[in-house]
Protein backbone atom coordinates (compact mmCIF):
# COMPACT_ATOMS: atom_id res chain seq x y z
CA UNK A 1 -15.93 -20.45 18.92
CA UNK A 2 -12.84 -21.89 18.32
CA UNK A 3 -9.60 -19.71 17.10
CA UNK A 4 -8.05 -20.44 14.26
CA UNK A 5 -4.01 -20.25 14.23
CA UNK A 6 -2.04 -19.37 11.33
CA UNK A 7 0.14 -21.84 9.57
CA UNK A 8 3.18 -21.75 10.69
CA UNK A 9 5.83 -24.62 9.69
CA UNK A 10 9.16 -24.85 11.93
CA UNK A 11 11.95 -25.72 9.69
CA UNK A 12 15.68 -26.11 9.49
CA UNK A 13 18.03 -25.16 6.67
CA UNK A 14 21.38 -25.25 6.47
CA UNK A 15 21.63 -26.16 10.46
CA UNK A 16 19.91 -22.90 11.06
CA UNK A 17 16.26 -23.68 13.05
CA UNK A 18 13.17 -20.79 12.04
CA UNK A 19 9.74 -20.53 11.60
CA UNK A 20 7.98 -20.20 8.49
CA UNK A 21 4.87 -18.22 8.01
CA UNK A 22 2.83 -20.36 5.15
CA UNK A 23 1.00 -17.60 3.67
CA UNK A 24 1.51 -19.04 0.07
CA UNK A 25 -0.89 -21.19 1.44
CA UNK A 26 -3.65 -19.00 1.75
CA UNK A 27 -5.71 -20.29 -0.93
CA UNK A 28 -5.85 -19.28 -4.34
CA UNK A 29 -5.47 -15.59 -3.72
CA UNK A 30 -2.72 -15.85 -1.61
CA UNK A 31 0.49 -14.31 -0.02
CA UNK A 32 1.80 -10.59 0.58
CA UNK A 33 -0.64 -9.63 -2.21
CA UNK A 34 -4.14 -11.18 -0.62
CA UNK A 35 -2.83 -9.09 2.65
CA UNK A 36 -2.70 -5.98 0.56
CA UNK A 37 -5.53 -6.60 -0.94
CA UNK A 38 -7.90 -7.62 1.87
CA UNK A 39 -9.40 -4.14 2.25
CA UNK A 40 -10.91 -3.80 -1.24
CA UNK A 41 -11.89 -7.70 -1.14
CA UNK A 42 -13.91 -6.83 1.66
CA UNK A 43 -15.31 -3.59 0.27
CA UNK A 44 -18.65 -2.60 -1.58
CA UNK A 45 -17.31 -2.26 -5.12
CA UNK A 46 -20.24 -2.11 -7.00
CA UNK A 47 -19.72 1.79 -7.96
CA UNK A 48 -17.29 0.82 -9.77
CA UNK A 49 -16.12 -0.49 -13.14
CA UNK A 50 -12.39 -0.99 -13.24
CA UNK A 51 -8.95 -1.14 -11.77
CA UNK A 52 -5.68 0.35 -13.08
CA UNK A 53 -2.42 -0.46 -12.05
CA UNK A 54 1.02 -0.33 -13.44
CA UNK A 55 4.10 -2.48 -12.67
CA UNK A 56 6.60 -4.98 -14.84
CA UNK A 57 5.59 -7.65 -17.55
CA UNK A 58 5.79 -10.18 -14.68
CA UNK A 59 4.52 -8.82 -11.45
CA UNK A 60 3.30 -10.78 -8.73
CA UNK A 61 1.17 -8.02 -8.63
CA UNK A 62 -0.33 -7.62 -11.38
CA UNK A 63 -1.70 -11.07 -11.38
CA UNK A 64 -3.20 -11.38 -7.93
CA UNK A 65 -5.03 -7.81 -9.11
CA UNK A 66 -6.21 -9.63 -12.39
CA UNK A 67 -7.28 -12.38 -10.10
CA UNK A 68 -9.14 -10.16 -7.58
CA UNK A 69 -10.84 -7.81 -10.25
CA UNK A 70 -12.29 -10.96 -11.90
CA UNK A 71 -13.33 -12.17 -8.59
CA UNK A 72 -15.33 -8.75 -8.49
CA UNK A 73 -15.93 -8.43 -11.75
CA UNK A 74 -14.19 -5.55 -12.98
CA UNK A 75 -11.99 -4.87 -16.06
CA UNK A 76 -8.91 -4.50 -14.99
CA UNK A 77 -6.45 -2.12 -17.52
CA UNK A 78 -2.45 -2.38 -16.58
CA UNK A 79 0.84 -0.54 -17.80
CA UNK A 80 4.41 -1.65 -18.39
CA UNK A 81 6.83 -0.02 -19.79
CA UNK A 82 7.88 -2.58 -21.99
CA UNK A 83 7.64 -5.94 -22.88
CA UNK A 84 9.92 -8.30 -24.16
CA UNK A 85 8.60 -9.96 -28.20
CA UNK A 86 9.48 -13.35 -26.43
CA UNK A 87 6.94 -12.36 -23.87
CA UNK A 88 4.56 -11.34 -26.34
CA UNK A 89 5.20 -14.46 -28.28
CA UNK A 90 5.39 -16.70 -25.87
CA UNK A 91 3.24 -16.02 -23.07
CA UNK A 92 4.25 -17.57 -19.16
CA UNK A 93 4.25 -17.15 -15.78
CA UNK A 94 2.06 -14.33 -14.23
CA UNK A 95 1.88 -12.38 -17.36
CA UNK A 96 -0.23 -15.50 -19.11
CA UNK A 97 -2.00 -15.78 -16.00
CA UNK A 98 -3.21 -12.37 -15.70
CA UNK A 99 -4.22 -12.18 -19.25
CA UNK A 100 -6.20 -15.40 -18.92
CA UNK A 101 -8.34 -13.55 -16.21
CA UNK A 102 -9.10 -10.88 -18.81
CA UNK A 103 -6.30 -7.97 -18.25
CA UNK A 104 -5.77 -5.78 -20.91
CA UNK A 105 -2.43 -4.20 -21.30
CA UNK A 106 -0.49 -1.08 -22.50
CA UNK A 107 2.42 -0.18 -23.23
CA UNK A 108 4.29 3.43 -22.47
CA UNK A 109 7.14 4.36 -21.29
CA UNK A 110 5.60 7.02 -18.69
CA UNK A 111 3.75 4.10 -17.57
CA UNK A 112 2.65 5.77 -14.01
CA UNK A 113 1.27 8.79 -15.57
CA UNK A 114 -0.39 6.57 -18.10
CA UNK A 115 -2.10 4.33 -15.99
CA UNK A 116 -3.56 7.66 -14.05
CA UNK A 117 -4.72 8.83 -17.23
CA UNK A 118 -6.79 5.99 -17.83
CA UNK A 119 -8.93 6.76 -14.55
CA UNK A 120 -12.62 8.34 -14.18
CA UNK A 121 -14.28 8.50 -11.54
CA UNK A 122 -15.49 4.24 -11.62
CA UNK A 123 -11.81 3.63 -11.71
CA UNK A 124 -9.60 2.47 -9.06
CA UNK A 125 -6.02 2.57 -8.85
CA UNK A 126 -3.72 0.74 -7.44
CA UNK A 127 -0.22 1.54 -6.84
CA UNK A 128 2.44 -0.75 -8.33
CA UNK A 129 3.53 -3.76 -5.84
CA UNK A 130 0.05 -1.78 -4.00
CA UNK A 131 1.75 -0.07 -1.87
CA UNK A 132 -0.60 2.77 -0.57
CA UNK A 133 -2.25 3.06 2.81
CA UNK A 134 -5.80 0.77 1.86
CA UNK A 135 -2.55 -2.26 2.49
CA UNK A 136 -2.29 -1.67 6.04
CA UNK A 137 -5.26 -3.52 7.02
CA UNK A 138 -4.34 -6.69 5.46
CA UNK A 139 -0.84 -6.63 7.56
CA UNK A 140 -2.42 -5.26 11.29
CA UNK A 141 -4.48 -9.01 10.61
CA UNK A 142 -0.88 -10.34 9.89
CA UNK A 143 0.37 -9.30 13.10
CA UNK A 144 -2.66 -10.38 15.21
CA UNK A 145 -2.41 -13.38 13.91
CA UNK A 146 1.68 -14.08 14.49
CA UNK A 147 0.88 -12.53 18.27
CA UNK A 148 -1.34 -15.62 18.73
CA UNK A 149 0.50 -18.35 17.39
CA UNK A 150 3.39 -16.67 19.57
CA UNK A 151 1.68 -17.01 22.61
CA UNK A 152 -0.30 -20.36 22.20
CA UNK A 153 3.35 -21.36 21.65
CA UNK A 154 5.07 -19.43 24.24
CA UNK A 155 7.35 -17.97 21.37
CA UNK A 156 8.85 -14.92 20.54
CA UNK A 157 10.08 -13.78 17.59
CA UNK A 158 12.27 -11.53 15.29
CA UNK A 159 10.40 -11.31 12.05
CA UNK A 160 11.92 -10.92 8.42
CA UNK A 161 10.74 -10.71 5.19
CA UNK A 162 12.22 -9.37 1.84
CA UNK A 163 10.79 -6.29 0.43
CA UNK A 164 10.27 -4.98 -3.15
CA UNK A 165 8.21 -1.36 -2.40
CA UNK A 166 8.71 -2.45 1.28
CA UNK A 167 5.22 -1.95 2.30
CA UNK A 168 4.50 -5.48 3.51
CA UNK A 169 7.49 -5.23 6.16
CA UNK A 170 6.57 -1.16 7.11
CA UNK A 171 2.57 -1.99 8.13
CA UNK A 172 3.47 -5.40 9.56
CA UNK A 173 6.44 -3.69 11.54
CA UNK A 174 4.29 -0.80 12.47
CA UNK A 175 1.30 -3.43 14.15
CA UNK A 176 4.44 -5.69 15.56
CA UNK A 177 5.06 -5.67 18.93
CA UNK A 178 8.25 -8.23 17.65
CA UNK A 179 10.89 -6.66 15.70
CA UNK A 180 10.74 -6.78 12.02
CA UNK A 181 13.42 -7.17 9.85
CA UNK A 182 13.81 -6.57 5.53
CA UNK A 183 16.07 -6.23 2.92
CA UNK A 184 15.05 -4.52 0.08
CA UNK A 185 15.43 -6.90 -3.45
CA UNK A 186 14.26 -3.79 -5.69
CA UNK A 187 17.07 -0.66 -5.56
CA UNK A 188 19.68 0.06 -2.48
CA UNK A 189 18.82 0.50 1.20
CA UNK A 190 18.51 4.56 0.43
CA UNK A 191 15.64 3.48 -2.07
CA UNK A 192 13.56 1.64 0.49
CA UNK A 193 13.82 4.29 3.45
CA UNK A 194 12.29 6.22 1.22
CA UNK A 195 9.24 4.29 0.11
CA UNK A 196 8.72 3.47 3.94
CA UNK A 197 9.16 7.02 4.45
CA UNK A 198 6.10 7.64 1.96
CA UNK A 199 3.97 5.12 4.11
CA UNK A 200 4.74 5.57 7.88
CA UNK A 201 7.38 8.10 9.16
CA UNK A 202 8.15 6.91 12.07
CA UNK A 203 8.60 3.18 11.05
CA UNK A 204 10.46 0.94 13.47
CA UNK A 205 11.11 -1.10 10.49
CA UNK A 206 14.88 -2.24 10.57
CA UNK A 207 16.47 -2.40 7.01
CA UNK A 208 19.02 -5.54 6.75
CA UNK A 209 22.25 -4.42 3.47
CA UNK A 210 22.31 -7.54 1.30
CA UNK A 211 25.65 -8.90 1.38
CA UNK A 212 26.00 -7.76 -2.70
CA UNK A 213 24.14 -6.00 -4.54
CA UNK A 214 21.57 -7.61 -6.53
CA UNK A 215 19.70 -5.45 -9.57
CA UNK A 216 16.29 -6.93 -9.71
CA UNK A 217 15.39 -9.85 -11.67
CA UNK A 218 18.82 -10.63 -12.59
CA UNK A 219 19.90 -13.70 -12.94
CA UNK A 220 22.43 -15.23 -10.88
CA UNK A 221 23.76 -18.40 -10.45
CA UNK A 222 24.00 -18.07 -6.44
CA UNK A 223 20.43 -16.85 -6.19
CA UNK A 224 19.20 -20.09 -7.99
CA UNK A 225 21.30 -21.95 -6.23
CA UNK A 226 20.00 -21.37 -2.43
CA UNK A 227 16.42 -21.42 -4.26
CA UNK A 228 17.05 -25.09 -5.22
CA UNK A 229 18.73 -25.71 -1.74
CA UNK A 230 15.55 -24.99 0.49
CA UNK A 231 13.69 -26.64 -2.66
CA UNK A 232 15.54 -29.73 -1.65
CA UNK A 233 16.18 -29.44 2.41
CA UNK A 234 13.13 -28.25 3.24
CA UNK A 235 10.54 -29.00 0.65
CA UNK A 236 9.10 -25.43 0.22
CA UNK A 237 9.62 -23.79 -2.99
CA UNK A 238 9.94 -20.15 -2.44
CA UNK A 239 9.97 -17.22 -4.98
CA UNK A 240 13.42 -16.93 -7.11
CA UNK A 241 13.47 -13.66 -7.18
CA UNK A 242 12.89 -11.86 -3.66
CA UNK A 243 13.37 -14.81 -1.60
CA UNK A 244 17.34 -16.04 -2.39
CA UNK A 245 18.03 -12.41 -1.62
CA UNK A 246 15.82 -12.90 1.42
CA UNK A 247 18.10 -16.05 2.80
CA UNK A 248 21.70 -14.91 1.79
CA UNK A 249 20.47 -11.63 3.57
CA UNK A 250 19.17 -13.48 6.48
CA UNK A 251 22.31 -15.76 6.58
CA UNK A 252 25.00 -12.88 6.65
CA UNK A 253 23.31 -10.90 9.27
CA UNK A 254 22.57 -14.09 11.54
CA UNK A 255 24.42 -12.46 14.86
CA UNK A 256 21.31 -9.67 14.39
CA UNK A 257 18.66 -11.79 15.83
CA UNK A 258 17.85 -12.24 19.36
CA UNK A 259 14.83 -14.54 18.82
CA UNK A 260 13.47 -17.42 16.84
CA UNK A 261 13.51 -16.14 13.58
CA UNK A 262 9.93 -16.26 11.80
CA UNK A 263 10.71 -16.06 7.94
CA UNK A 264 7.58 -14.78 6.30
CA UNK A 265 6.51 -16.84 2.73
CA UNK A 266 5.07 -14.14 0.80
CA UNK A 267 3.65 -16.40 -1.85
CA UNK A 268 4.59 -15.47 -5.71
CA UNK A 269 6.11 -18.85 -7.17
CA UNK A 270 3.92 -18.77 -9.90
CA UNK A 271 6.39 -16.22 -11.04
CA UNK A 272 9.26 -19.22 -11.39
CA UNK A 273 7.77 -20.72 -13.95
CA UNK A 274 9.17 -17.60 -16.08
CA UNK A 275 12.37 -17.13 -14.25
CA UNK A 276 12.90 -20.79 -14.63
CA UNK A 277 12.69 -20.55 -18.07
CA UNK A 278 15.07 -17.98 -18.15
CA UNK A 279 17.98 -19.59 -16.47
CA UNK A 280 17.35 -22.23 -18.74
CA UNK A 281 17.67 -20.17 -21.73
CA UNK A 282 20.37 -18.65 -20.39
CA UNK A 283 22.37 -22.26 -20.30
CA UNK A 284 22.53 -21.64 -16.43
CA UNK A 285 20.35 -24.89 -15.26
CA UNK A 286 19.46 -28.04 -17.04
């Protein structure tokens, strides 16, 4: 039997060498959220009937779980807490994605409670960004499968990877034997000790400050900006919202690393296409 290796591309940006983990290129279900996922895509769901989740208007989430409950064939019901009459209008990105594999949305402002609410006992529900223990599986995989591209290679590695709820980085730290290093892209650093705090305690994870804070989604000309750079130096297009923070992060704490740095590509581009069109409404790009 022969052993599969991940992909993993070795790159240079800006004169800085790394490693890239391709996990955007996964397959159709792909990235951080086919790692959370892979314990209910290899589970019996056939008590069930559907999956509720909550989360923004354009979640990566929420479209790789409209993706996976088709696959399974489940309705799949989902909560925001608002949505903007462009949106609604004009439907892009993940949000026309998800309702083109049959999501049906709500709106309410107590969207967590909401989404709970909508539960019996054939319902399953899944945090927002899924953080929630059934993750961890997807991410102790992860971690076998860096530990054998790292010695095949005779590498080792610091890891890093932006974080949103932060539960990618916590499992893959916690079934690491390399360090692993985040940011968080979704509140402050006292924001994401907590959420790791809610999924592992005694997480070796180490938290990397941003060099300025960033409120999520905004748009910024800087963050654009190194997202077209690696565009054009490397010929990877990354996510525009978590990954910019990810590199100017990565870039201002470069003395921190000891190793080859392995950058993790958590997938999510299919995101751009709305963020795109926002610095273009905005008059920020052409």
């Amino acid at each position: 039997m022969i052993e599969t290796l991940p992909r993993i591309d070795k790159l240079k940006f800006r004169n800085f060498e790394f490693y890239l983990l391709r996990d955007d290129l996964l397959g159709e279900f792909n990235g951080n959220k086919a790692r959370k996922l892979h314990y209910f895509l290899n589970k019996d769901l056939s008590g069930f009937k559907k999956i509720v989740s909550n989360g923004s208007s354009q979640s990566n989430a929420m479209y790789s779980i409209s993706l996976f409950a088709k696959i399974k064939g489940l309705e799949f019901e989902y909560v925001m807490s608002h949505i903007s009459k462009n949106l609604e209008q004009n439907t892009i990105g993940n949000f026309k994605f998800a309702l083109g594999n049959g999501m049906k949305y709500y709106i309410n402002q107590n969207r967590v409670e909401f989404a709970k609410g909508l539960c019996d006992e054939k319902s399953i529900f899944i945090n927002e960004g899924v953080a929630q223990p059934e993750a961890e599986m997807g991410f102790k995989n992860q971690a076998l499968e860096i530990e054998k591209f790292a010695k095949h290679n005779g590498l080792e590695f610091d890891i890093f990877l932006p974080s949103g709820t932060g539960a990618s980085a916590t499992y893959l730290a916690k079934h690491s034997r390399f360090k692993v290093y985040t940011t968080p892209c979704v509140g402050d650093v006292e924001y994401l000790k907590k959420q790791i705090s809610n999924l592992d305690k005694n997480s070796n994870l180490n938290i990397l400050k941003p060099p300025k804070k960033y409120h999520f989604g905004n748009l910024k000309k800087e963050l654009y900006d190194i997202y077209k750079e690696l565009l054009d130096e490397t010929g990877v297009e990354f996510d525009l919202i978590y990954d910019p923070v990810g590199f100017l992060t990565l870039f201002a704490n470069l003395d921190k690393f000891q190793n080859k740095v392995l950058y993790i590509h958590q997938g999510g581009i299919l995101g751009n296409i709305s963020q795109l069109e926002r610095y273009k409404f905005k008059g920020m790009i052409c």
